[in-house]
PDB file of N, CA and C in Angstrom:
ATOM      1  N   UNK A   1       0.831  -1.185   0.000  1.00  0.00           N
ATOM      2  CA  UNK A   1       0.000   0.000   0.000  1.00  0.00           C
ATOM      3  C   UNK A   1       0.875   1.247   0.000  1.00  0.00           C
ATOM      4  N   UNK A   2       0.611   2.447  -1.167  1.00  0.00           N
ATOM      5  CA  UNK A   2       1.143   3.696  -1.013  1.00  0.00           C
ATOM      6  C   UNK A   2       0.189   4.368  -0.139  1.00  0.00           C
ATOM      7  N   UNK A   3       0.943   5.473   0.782  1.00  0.00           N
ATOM      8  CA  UNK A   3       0.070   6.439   1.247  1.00  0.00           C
ATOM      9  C   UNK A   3       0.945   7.703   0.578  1.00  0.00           C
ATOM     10  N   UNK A   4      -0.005   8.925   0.446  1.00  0.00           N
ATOM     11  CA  UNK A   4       0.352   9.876  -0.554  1.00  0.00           C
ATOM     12  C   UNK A   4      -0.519  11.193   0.143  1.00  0.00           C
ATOM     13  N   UNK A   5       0.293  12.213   1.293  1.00  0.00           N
ATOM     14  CA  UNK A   5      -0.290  13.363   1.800  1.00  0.00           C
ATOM     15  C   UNK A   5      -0.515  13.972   0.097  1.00  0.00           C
ATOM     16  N   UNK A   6      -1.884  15.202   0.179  1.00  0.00           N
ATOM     17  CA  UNK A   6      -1.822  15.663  -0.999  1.00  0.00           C
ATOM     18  C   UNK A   6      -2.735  17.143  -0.383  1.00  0.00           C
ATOM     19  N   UNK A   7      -2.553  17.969  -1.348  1.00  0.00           N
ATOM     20  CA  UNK A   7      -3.195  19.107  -1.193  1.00  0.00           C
ATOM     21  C   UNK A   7      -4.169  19.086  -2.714  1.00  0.00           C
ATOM     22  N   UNK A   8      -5.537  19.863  -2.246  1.00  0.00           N
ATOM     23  CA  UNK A   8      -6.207  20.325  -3.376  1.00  0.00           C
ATOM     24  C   UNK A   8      -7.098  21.612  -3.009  1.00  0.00           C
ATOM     25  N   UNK A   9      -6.865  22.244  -3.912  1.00  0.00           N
ATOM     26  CA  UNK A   9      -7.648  24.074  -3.917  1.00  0.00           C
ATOM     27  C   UNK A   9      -8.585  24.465  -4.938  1.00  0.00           C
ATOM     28  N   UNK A  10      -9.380  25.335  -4.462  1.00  0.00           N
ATOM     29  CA  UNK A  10     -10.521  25.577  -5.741  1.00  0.00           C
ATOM     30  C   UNK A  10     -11.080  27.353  -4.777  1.00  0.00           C
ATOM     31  N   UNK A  11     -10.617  27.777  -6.033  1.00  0.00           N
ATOM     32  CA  UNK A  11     -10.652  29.418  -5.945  1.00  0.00           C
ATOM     33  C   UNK A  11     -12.142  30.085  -6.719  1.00  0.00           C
ATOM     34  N   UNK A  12     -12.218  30.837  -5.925  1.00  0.00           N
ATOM     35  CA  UNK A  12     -13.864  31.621  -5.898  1.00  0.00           C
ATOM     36  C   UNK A  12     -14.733  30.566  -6.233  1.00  0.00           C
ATOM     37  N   UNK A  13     -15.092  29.797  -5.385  1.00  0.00           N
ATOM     38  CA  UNK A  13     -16.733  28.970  -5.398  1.00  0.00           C
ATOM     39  C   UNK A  13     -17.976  30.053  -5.015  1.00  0.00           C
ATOM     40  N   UNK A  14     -18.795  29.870  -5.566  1.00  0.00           N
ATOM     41  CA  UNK A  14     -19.903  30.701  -5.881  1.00  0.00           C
ATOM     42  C   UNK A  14     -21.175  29.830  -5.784  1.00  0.00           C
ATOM     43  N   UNK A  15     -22.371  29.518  -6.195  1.00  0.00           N
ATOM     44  CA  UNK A  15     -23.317  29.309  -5.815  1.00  0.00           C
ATOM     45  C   UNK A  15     -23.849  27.976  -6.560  1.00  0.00           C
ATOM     46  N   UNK A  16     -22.638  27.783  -7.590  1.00  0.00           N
ATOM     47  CA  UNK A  16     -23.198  25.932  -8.202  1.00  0.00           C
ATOM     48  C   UNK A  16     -21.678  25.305  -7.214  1.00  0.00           C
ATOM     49  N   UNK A  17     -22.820  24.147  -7.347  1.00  0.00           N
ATOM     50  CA  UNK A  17     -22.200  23.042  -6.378  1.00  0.00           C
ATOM     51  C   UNK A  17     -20.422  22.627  -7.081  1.00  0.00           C
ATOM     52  N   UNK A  18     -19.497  22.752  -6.239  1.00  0.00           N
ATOM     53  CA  UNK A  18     -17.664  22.399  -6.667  1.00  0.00           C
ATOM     54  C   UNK A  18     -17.433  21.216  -5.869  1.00  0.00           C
ATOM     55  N   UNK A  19     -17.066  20.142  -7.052  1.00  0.00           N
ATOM     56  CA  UNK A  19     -16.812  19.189  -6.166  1.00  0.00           C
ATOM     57  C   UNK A  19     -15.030  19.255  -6.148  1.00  0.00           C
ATOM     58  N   UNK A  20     -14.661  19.626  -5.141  1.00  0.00           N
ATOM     59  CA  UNK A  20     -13.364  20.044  -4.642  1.00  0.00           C
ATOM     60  C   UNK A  20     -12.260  18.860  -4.653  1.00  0.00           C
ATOM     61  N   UNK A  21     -13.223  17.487  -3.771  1.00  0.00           N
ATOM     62  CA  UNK A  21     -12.080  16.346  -4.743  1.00  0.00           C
ATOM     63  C   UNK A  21     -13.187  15.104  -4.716  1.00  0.00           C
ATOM     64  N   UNK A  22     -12.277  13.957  -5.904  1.00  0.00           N
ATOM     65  CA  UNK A  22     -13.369  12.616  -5.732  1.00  0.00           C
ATOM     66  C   UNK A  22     -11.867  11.787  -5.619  1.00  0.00           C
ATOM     67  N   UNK A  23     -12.850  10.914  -4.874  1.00  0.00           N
ATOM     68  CA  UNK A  23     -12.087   9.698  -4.554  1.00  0.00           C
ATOM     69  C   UNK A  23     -11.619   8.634  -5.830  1.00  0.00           C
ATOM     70  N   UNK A  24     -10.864   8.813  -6.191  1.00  0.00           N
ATOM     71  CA  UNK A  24      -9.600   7.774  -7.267  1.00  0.00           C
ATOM     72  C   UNK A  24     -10.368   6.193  -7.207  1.00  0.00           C
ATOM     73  N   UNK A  25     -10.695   5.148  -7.865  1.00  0.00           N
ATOM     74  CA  UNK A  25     -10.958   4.254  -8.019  1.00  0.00           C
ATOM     75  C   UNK A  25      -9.816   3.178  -7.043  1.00  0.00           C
ATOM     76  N   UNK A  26     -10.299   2.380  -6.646  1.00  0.00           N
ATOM     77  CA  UNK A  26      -8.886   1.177  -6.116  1.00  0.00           C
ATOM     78  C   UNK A  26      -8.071   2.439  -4.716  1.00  0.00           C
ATOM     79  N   UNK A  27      -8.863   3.317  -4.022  1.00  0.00           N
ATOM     80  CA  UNK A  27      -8.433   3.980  -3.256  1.00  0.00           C
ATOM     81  C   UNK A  27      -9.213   4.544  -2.123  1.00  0.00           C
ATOM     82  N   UNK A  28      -8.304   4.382  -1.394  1.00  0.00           N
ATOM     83  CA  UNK A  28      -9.128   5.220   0.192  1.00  0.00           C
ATOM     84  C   UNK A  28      -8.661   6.437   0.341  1.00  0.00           C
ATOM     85  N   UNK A  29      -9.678   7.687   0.793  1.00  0.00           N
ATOM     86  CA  UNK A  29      -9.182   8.601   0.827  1.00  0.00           C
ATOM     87  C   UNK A  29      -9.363   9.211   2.734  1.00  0.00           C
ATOM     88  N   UNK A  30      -8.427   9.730   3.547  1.00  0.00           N
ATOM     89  CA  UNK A  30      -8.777   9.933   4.518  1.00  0.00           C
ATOM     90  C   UNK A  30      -8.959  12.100   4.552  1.00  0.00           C
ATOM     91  N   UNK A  31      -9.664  12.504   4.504  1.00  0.00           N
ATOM     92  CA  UNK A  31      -9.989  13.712   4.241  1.00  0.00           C
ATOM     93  C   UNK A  31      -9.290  14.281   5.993  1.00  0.00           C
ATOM     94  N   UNK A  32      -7.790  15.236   5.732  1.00  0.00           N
ATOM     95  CA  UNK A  32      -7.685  15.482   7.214  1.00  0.00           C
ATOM     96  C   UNK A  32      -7.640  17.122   7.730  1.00  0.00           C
ATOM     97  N   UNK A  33      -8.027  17.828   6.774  1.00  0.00           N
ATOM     98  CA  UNK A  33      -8.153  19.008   6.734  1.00  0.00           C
ATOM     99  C   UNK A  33      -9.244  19.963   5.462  1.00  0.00           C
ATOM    100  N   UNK A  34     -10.046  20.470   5.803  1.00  0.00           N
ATOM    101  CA  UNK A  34     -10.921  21.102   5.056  1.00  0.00           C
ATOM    102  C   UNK A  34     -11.379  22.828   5.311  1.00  0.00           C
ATOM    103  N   UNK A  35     -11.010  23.728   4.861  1.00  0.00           N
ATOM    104  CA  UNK A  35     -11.024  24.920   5.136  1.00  0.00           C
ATOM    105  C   UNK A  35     -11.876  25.964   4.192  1.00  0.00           C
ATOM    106  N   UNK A  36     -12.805  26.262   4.635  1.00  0.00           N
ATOM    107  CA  UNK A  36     -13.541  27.561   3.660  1.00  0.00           C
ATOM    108  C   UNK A  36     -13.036  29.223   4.060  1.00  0.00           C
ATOM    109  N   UNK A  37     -12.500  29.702   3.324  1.00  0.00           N
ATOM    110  CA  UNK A  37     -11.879  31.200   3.599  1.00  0.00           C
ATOM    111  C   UNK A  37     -13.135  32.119   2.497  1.00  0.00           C
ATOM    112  N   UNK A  38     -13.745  32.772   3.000  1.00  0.00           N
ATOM    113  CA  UNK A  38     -15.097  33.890   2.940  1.00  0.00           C
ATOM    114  C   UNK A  38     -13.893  35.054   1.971  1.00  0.00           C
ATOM    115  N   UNK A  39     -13.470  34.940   0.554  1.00  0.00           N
ATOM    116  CA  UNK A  39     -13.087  36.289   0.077  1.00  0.00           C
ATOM    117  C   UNK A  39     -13.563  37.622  -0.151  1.00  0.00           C
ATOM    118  N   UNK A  40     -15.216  37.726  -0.136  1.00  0.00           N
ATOM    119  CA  UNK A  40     -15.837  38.913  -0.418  1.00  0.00           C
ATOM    120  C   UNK A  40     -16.132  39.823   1.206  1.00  0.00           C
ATOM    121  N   UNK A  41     -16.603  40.765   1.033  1.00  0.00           N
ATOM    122  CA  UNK A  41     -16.969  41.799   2.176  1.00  0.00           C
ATOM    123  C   UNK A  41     -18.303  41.548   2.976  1.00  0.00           C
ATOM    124  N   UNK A  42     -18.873  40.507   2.754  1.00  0.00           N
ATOM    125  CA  UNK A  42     -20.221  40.241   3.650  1.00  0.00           C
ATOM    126  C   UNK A  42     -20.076  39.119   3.619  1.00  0.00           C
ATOM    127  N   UNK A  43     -20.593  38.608   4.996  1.00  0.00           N
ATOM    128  CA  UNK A  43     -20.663  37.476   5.408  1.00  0.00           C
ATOM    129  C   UNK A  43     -21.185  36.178   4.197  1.00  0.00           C
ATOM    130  N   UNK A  44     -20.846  35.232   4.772  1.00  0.00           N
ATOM    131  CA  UNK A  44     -21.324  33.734   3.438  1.00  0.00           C
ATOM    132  C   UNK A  44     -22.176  32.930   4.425  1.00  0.00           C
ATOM    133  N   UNK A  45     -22.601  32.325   3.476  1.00  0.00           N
ATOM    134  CA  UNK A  45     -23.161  30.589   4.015  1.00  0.00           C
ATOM    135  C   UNK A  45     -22.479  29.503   2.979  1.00  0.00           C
ATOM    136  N   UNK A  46     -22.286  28.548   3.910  1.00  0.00           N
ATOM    137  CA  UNK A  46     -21.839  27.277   2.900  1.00  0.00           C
ATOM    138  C   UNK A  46     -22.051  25.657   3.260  1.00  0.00           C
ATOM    139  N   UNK A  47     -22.485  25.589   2.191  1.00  0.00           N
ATOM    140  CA  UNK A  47     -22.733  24.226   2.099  1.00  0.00           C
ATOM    141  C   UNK A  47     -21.296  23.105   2.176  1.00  0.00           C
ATOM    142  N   UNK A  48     -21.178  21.870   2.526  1.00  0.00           N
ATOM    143  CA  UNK A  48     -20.327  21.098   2.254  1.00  0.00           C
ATOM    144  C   UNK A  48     -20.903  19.842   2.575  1.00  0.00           C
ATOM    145  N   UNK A  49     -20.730  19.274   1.178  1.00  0.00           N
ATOM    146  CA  UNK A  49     -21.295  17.661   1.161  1.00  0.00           C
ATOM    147  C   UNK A  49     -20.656  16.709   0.667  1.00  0.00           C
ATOM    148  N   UNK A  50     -20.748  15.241   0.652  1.00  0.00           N
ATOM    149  CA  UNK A  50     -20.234  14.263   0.597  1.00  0.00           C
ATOM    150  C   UNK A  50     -21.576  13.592  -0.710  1.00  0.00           C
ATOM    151  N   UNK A  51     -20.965  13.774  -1.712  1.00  0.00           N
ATOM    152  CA  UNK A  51     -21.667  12.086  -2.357  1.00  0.00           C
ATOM    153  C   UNK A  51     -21.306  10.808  -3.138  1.00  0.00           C
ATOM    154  N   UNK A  52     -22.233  10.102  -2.567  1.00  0.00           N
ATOM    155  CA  UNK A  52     -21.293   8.442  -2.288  1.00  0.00           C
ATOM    156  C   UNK A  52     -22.131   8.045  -3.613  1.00  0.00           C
ATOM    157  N   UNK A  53     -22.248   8.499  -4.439  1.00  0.00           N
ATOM    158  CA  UNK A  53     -22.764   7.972  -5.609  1.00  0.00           C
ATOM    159  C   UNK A  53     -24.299   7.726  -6.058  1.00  0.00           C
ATOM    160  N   UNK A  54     -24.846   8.371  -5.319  1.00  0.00           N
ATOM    161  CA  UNK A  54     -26.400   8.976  -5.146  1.00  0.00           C
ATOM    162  C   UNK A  54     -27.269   9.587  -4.414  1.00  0.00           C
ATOM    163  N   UNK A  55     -26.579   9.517  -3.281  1.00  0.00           N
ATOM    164  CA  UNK A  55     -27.095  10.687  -2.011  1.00  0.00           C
ATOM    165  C   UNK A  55     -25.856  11.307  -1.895  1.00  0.00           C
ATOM    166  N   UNK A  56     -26.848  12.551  -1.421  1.00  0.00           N
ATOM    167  CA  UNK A  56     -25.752  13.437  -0.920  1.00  0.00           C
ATOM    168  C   UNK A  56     -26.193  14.047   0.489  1.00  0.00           C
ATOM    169  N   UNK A  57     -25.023  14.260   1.080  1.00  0.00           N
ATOM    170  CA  UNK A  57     -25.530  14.242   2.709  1.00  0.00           C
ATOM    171  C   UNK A  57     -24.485  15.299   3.308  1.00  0.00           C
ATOM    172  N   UNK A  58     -24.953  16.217   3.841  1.00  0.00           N
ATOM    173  CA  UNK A  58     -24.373  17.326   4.621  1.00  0.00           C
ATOM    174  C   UNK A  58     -23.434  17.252   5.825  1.00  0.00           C
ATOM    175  N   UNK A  59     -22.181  18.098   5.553  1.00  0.00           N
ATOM    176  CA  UNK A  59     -21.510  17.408   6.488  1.00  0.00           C
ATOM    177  C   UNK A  59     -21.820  18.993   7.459  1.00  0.00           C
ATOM    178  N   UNK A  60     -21.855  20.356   6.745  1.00  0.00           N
ATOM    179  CA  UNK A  60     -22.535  21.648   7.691  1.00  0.00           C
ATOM    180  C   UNK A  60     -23.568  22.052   6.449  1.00  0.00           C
ATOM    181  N   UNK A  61     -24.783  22.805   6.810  1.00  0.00           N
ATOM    182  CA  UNK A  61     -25.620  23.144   6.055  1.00  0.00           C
ATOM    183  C   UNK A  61     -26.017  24.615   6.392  1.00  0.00           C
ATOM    184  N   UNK A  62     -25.321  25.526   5.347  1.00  0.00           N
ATOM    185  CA  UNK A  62     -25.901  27.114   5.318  1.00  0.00           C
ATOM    186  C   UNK A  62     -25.116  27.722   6.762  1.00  0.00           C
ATOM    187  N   UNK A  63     -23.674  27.016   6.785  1.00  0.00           N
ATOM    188  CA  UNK A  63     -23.006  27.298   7.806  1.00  0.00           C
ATOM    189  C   UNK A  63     -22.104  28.603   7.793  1.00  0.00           C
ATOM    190  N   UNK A  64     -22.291  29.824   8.633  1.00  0.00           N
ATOM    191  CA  UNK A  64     -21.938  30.995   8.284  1.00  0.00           C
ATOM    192  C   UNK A  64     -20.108  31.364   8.305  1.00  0.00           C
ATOM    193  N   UNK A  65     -19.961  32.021   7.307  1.00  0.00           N
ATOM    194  CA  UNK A  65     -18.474  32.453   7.184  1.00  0.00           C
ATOM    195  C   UNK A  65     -18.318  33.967   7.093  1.00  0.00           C
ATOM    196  N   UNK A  66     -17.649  34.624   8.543  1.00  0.00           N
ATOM    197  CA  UNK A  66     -18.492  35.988   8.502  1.00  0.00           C
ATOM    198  C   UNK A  66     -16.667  36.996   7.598  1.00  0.00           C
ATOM    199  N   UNK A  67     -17.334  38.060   7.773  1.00  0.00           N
ATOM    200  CA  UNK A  67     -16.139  38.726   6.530  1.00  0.00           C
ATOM    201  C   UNK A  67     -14.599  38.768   7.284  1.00  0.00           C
ATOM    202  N   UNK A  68     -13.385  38.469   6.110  1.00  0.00           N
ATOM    203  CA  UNK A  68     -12.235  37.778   6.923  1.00  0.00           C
ATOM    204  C   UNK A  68     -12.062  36.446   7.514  1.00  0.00           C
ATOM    205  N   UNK A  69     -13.250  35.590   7.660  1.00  0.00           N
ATOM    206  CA  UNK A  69     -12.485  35.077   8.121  1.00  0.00           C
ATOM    207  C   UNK A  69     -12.795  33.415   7.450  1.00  0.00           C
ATOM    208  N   UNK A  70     -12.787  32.485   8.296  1.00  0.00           N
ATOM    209  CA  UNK A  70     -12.521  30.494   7.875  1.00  0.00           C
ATOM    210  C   UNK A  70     -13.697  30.034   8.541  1.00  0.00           C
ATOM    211  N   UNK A  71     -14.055  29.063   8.021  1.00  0.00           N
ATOM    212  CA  UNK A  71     -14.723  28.050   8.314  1.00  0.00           C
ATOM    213  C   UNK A  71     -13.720  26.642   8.667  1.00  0.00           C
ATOM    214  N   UNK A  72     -13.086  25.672   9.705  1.00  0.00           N
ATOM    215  CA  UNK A  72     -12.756  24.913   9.481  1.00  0.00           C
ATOM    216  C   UNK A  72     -13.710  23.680   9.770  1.00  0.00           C
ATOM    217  N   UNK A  73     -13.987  23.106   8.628  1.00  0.00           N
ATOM    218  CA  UNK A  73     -15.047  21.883   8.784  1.00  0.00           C
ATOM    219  C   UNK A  73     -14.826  20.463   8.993  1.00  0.00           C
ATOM    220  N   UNK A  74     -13.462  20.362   8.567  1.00  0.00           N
ATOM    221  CA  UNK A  74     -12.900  19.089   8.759  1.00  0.00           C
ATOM    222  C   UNK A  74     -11.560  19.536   9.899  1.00  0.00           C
ATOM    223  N   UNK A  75     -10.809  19.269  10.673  1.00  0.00           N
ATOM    224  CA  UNK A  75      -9.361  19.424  10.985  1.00  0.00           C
ATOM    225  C   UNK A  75      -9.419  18.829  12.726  1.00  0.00           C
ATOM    226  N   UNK A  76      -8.434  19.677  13.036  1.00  0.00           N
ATOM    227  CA  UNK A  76      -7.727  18.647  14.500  1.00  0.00           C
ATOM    228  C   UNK A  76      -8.216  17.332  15.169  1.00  0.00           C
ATOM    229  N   UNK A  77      -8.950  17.110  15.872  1.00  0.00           N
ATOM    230  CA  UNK A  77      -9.559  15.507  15.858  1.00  0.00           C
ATOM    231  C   UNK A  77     -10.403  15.319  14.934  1.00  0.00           C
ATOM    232  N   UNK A  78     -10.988  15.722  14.241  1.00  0.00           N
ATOM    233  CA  UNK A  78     -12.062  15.335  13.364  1.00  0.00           C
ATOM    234  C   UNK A  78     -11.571  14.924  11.858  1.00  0.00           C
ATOM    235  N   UNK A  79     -11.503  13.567  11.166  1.00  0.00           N
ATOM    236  CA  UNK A  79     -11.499  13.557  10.332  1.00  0.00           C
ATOM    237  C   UNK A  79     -12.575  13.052   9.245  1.00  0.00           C
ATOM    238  N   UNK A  80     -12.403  12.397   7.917  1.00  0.00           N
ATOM    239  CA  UNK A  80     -13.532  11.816   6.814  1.00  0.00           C
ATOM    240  C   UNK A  80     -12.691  10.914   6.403  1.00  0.00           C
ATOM    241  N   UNK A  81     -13.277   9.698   6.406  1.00  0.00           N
ATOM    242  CA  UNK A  81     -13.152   8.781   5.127  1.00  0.00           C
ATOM    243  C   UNK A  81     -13.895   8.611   4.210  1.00  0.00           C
ATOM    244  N   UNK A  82     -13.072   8.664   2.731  1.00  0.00           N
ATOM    245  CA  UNK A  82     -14.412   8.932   1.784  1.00  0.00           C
ATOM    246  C   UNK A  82     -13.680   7.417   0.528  1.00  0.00           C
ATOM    247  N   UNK A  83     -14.459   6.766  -0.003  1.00  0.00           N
ATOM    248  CA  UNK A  83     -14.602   5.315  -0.597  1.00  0.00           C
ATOM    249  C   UNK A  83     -14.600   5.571  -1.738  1.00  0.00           C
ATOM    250  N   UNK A  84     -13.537   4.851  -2.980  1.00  0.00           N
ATOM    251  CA  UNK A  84     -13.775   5.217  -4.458  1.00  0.00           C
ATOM    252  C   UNK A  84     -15.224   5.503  -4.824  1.00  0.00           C
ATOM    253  N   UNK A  85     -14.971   6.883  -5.827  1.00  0.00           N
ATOM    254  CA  UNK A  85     -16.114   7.336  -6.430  1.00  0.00           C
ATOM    255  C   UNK A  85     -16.838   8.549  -5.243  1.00  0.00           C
ATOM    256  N   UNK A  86     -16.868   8.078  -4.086  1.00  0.00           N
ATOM    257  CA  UNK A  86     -17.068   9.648  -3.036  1.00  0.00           C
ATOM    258  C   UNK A  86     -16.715  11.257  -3.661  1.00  0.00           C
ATOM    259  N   UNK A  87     -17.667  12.027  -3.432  1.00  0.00           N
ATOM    260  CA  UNK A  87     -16.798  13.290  -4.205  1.00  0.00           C
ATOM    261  C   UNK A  87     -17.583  14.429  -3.188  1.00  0.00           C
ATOM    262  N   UNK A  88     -16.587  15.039  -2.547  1.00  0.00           N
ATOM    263  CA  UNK A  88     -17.060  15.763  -1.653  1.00  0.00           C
ATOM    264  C   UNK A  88     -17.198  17.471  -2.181  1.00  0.00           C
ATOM    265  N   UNK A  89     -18.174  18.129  -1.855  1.00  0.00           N
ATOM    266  CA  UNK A  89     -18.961  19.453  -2.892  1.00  0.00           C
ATOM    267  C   UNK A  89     -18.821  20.541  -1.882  1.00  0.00           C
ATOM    268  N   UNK A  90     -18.309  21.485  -2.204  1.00  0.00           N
ATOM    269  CA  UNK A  90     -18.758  22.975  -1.383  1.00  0.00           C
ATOM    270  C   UNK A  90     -19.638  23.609  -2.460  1.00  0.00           C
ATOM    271  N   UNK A  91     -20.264  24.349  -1.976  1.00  0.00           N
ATOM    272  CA  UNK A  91     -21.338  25.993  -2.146  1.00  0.00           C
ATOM    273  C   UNK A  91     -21.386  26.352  -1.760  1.00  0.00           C
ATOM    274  N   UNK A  92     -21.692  27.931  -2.014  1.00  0.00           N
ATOM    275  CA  UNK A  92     -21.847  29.376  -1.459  1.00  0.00           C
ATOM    276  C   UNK A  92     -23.374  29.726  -1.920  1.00  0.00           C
ATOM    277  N   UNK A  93     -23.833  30.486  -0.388  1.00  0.00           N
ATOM    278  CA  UNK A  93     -24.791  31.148  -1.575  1.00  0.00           C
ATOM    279  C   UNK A  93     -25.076  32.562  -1.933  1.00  0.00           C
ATOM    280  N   UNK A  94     -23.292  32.718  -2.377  1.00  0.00           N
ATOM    281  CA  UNK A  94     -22.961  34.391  -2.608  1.00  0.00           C
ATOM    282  C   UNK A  94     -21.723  33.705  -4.180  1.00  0.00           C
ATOM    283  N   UNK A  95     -22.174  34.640  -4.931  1.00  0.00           N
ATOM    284  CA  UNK A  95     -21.064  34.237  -6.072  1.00  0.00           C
ATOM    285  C   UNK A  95     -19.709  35.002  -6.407  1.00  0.00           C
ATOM    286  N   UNK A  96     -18.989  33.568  -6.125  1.00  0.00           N
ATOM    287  CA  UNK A  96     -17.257  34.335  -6.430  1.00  0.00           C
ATOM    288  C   UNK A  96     -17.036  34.396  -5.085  1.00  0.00           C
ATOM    289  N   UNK A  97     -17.766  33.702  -3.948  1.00  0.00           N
ATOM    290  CA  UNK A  97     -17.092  34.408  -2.592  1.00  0.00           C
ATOM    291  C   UNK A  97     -16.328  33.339  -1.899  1.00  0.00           C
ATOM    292  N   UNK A  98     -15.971  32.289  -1.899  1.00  0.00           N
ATOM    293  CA  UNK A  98     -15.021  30.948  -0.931  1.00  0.00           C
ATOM    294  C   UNK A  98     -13.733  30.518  -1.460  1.00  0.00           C
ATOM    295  N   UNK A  99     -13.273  30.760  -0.703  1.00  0.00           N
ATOM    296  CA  UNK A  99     -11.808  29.694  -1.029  1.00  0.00           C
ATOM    297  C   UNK A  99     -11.920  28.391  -0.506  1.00  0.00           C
ATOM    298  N   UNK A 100     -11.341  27.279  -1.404  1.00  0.00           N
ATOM    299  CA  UNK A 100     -11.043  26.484  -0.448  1.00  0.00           C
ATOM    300  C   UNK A 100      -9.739  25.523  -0.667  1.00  0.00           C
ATOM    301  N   UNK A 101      -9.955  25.266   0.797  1.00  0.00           N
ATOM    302  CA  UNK A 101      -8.217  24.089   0.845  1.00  0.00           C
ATOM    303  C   UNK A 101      -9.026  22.812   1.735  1.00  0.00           C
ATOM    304  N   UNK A 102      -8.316  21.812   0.822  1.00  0.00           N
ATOM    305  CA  UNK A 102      -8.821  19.928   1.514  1.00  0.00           C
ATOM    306  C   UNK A 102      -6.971  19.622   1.679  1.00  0.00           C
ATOM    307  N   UNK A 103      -6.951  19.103   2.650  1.00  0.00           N
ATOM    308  CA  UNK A 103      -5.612  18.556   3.092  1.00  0.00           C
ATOM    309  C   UNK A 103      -6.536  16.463   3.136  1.00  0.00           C
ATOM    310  N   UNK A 104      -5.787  15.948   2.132  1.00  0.00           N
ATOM    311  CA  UNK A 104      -6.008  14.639   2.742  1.00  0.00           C
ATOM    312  C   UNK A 104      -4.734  13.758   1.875  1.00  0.00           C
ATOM    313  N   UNK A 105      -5.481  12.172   2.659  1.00  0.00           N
ATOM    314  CA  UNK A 105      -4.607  11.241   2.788  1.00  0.00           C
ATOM    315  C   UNK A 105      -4.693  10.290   1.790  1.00  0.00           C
ATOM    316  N   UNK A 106      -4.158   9.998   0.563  1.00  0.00           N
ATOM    317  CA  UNK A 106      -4.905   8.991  -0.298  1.00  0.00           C
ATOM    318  C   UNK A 106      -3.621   7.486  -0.155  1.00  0.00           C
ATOM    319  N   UNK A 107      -4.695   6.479   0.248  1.00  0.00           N
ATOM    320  CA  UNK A 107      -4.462   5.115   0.922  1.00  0.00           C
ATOM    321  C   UNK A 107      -4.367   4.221  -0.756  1.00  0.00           C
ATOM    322  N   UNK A 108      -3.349   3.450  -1.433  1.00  0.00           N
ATOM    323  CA  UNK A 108      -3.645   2.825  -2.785  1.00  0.00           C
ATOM    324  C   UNK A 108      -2.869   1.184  -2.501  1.00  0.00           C
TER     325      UNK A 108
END
């Protein structure tokens, strides 16, 4: 088995659903950091979901990101395991306004 730390980013998410990463076929992914950074001047809401290949299920829902600053949704004890084909989604429901950073672990 390889394990492989990896970073992935997705700049100005806006109000259609970004699926930020999917899980690689023949792979485990351990999700160990997840961060929403609010770029515009008024507060956000954001969505972040998980789907396993036909549901999709909320991991925060319309969770506020006020101006300046982060949302951290995944990090210090808390982590995700997500199963080939998993593809985990942020939204805003302000356009052009989120950053985001996923810190995870892919298991092959």
């Amino acid at each position: 088995m390889a394990n492989s730390f990896k970073l992935s980013t997705a700049s100005s998410v806006g109000t259609a659903e970004v699926s930020v990463y999917e899980c690689p076929t023949a792979t485990s992914t351990t999700i160990i950091g997840l961060t929403v950074a609010n770029i515009i001047s008024s507060q956000i809401l954001v969505d972040v979901k998980i789907n396993d290949g036909g549901t999709k299920i909320h991991l925060v829902k319309a969770a506020p990101v006020p101006v300046g600053g982060t949302l951290v949704v995944i990090g210090g004890d808390q982590k995700t395991c997500l199963e080939p084909g998993d593809v985990l989604i942020v939204q805003s429901d302000t356009t052009l306004s989120a950053d985001i950073t996923t810190s995870y672990l892919e298991i092959t």
